[in-house]
Protein backbone atom coordinates (compact mmCIF):
# COMPACT_ATOMS: atom_id res chain seq x y z
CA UNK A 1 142.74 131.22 156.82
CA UNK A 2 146.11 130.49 157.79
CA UNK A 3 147.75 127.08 158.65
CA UNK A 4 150.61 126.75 161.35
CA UNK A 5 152.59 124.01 161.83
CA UNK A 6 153.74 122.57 165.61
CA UNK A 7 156.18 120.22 164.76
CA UNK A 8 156.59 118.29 168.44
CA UNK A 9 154.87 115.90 170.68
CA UNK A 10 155.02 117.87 173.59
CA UNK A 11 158.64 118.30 173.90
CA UNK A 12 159.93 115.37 171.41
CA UNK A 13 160.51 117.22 167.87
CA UNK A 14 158.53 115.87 164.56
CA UNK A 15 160.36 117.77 161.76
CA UNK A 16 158.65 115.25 159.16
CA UNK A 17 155.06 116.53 160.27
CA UNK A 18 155.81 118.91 157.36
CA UNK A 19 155.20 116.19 155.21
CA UNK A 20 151.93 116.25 155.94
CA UNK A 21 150.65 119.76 156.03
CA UNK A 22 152.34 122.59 153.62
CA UNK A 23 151.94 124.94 156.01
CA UNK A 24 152.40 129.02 156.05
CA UNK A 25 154.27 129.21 159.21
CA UNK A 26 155.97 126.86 162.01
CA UNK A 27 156.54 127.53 165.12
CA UNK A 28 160.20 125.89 166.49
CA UNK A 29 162.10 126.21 169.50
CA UNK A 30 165.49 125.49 170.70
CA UNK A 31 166.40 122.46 172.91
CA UNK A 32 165.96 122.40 176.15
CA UNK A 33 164.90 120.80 179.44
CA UNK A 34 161.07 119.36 178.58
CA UNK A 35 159.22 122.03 180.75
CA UNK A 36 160.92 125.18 179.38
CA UNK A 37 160.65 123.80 176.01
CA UNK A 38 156.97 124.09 176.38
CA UNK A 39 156.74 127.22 177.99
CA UNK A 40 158.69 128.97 174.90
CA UNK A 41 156.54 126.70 172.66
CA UNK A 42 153.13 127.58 173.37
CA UNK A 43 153.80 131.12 173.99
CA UNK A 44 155.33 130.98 170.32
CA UNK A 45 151.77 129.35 169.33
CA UNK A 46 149.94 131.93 171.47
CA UNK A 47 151.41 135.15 169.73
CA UNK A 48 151.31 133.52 166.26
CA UNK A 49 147.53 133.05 166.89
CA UNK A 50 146.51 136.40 168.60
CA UNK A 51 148.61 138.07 165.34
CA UNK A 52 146.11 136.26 163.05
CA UNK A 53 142.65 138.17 162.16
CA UNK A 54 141.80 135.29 160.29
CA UNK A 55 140.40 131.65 161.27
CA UNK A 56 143.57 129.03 161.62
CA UNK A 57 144.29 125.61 161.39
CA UNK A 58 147.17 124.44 163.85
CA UNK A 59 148.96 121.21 163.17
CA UNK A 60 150.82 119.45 165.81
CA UNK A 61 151.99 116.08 166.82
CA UNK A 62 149.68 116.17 170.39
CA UNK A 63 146.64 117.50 171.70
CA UNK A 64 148.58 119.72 174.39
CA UNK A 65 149.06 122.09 172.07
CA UNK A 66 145.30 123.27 172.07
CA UNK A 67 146.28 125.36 175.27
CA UNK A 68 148.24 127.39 173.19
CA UNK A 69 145.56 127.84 170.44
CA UNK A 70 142.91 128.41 172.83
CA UNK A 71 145.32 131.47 174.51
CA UNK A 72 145.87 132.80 171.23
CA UNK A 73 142.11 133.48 170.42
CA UNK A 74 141.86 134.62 174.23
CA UNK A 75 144.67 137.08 173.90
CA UNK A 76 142.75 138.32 170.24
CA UNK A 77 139.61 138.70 172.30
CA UNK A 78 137.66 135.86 171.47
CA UNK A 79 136.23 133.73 174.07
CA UNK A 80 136.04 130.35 172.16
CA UNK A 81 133.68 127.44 173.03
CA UNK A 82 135.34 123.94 172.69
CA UNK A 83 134.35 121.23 170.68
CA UNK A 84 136.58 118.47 171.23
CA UNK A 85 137.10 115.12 169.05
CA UNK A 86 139.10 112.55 170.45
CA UNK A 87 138.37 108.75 171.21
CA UNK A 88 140.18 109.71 174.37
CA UNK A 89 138.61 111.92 177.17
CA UNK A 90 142.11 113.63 177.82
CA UNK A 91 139.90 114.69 181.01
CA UNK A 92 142.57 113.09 183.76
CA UNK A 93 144.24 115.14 185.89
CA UNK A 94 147.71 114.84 187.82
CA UNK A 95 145.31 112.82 191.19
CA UNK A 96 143.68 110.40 188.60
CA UNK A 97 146.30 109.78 185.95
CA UNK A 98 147.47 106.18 185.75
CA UNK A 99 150.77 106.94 183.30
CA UNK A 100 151.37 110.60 183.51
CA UNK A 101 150.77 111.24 180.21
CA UNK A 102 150.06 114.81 179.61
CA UNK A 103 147.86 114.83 176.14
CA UNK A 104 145.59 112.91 178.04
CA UNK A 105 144.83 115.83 180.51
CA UNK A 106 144.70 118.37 177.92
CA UNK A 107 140.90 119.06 178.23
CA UNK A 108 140.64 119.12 181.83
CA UNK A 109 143.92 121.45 181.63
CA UNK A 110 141.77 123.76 179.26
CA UNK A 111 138.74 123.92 182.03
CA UNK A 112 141.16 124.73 184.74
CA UNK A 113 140.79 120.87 186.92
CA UNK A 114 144.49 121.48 186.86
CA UNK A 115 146.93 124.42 186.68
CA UNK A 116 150.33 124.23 185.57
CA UNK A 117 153.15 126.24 184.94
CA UNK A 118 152.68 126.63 181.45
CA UNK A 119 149.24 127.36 180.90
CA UNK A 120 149.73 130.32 183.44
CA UNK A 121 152.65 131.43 181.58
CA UNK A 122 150.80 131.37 177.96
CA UNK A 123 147.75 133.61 180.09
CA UNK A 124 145.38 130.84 179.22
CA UNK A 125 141.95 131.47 181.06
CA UNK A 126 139.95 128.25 181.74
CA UNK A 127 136.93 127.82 179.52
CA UNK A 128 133.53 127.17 181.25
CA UNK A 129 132.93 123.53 181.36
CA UNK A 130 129.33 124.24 180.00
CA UNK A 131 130.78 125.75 176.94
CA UNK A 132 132.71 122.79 176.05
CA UNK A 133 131.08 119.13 174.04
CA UNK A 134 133.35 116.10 174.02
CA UNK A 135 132.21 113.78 171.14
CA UNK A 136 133.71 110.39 169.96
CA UNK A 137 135.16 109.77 173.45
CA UNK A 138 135.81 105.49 173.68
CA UNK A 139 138.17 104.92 175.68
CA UNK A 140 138.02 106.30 179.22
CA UNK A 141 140.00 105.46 182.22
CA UNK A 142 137.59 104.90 185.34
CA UNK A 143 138.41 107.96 187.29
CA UNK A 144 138.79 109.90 184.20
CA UNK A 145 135.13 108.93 183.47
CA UNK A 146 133.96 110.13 187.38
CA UNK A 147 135.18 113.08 186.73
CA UNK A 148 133.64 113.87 183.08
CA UNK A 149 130.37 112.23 184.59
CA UNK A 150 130.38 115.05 187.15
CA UNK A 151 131.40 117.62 185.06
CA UNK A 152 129.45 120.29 183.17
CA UNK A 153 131.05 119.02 179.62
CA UNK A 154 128.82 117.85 177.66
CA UNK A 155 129.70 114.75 174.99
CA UNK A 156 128.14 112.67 172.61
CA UNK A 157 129.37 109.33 171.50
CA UNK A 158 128.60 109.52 167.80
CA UNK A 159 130.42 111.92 165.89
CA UNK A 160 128.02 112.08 163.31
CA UNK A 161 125.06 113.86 165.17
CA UNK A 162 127.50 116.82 165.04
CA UNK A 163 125.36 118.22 162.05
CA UNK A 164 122.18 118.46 164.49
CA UNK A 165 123.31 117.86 168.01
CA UNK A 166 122.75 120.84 170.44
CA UNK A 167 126.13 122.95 171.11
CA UNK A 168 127.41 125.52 172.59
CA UNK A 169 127.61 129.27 171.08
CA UNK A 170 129.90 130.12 168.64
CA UNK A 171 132.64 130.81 167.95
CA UNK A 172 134.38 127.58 168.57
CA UNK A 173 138.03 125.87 168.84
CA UNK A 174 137.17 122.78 167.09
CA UNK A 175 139.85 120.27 168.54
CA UNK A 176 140.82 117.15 166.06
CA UNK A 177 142.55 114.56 167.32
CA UNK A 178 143.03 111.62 164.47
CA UNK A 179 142.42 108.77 166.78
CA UNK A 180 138.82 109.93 166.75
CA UNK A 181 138.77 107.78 163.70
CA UNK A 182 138.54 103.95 163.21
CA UNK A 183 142.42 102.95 163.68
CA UNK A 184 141.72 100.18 160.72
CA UNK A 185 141.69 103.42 158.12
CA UNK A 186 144.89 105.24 159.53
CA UNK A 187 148.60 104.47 160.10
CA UNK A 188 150.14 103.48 163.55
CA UNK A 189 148.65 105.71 166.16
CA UNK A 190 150.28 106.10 169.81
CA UNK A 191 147.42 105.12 171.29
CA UNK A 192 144.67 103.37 168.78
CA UNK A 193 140.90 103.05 170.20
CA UNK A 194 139.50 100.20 168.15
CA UNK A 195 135.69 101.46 166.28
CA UNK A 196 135.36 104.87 165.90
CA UNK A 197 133.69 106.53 162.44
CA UNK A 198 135.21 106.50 159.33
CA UNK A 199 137.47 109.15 158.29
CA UNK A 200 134.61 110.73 155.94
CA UNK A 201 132.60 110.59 158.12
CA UNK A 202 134.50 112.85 160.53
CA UNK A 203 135.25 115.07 157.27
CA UNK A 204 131.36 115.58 156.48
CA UNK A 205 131.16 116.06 160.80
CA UNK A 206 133.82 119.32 160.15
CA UNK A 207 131.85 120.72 157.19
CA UNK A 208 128.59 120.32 158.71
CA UNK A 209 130.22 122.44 161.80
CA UNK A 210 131.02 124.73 159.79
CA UNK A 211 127.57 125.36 158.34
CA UNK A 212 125.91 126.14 162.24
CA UNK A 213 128.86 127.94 163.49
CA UNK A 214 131.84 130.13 163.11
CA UNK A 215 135.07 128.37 163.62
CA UNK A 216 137.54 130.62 164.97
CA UNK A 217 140.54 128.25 165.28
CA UNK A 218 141.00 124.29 164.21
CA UNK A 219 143.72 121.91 166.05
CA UNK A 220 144.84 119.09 164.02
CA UNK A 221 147.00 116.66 166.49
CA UNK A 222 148.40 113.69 164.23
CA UNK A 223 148.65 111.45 167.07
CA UNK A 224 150.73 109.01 164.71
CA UNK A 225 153.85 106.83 166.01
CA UNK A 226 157.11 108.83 165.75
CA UNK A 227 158.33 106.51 162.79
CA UNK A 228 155.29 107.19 160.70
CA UNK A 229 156.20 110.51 160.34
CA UNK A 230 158.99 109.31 158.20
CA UNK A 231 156.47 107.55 155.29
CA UNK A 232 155.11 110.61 153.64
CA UNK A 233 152.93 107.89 151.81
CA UNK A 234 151.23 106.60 154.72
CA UNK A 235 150.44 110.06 156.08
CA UNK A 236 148.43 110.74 152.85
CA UNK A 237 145.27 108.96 154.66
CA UNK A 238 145.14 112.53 156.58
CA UNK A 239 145.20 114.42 153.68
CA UNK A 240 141.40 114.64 153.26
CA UNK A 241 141.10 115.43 156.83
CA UNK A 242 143.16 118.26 156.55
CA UNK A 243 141.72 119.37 153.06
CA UNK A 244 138.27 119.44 155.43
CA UNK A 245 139.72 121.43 158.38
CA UNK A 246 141.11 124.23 155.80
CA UNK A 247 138.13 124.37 154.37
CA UNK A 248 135.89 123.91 157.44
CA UNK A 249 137.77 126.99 158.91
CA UNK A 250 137.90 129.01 155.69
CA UNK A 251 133.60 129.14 155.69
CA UNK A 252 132.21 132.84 157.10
């Protein structure tokens, strides 16, 4: 298994993510204007992927970033399923957006609602809506709900019933965003959803994955404020998450 570091929020850098996760590779570009940035970024994620034989965990500071992982195992020749945690839907699109924000398209950006420059330029092919399961989704804008309502994704509210809940075929990109978990347990978060499971119970949620399924990639996005990233103590409450992605991805 190999673990790669992304240390940005889309196009803002995070050098202190490093703090978090030890990581055996990072993937860093040079300044630039926001789009281009991205472009070089996620093609950088893409190759370092594709060159891995092995399962990988990919740390980052958003959930954007999943494009990239998701092209890597497409230009490898795996066809990965999606299994997406987040209390967010990240299912808007540029029409239904309220704030612009682009983590919270990144799923619908994975199923092709929307193309952009980028995830043409990474060769990212749109994964089947029927082939990807939201769960612990909380906090929905209205349209943003619509459009997940008449969608083929399929989600579940509790994260929990991951252990028995029906899914689709292996192998999967298991997507973690950290704000899946009861904000009372972590540090700041950019955008907290209050509720939400515990943060062993999303642990026991990746192991039990990992027992029906092969896990071909795993996308940690530490949604934290930027200034948490500079108390290594506080970012120790996502230490056992990532101790349960490595060894989530590490099982056969």
């Amino acid at each position: 298994m190999r673990r790669i570091l992304v240390p940005y929020h889309h196009a803002e850098p995070l050098p202190r993510l490093a703090d978090a996760f030890a990581a055996d590779d990072a993937v860093v570009v040079s300044k630039g204007p926001a789009g281009a940035m991205l472009e070089r970024l996620y093609d950088g994620v893409a190759a370092r992927v594709a060159a891995n034989a092995e399962p990988v965990v990919v740390a980052s500071g958003d959930c954007t970033t999943a494009l990239a992982v998701v092209a890597g195992l497409q230009r490898r020749g795996i066809a990965p399923a999606v299994i997406w945690l987040d209390a967010h839907g990240d299912f808007n699109t540029p029409r239904t957006t309220r704030s612009g924000y682009l983590g919270g398209m990144a799923l619908a950006l994975l199923v092709g609602r929307a193309g952009t420059s980028f995830t043409r330029s990474i060769g990212l092919q749109p994964v089947a809506e029927a082939d990807c399961l939201l769960a612990g989704a909380r906090d929905l804008d209205p349209a943003e709900r619509d459009l997940l309502d008449g969608s083929a994704v399929r989600t579940i509210t509790d994260v929990a019933s991951l252990a028995d809940a029906p899914l689709p075929a292996p192998p999967w990109y298991v997507h973690l965003d950290v704000d899946v978990i009861d904000p009372d347990e972590l540090p700041p978060l950019r955008f907290p959803a209050p509720g939400g499971p515990g943060i062993h119970t999303v642990a026991a949620a990746l192991h039990a994955l990992a027992r029906r399924g092969t896990i071909a990639a795993l996308g940690l996005a530490c949604t934290f404020k930027p200034e948490v990233f500079g108390q290594p103590d506080a970012l120790a409450t996502v230490l056992p998450l990532v101790e349960a992605a490595l060894g989530s991805a590490s099982q056969p």
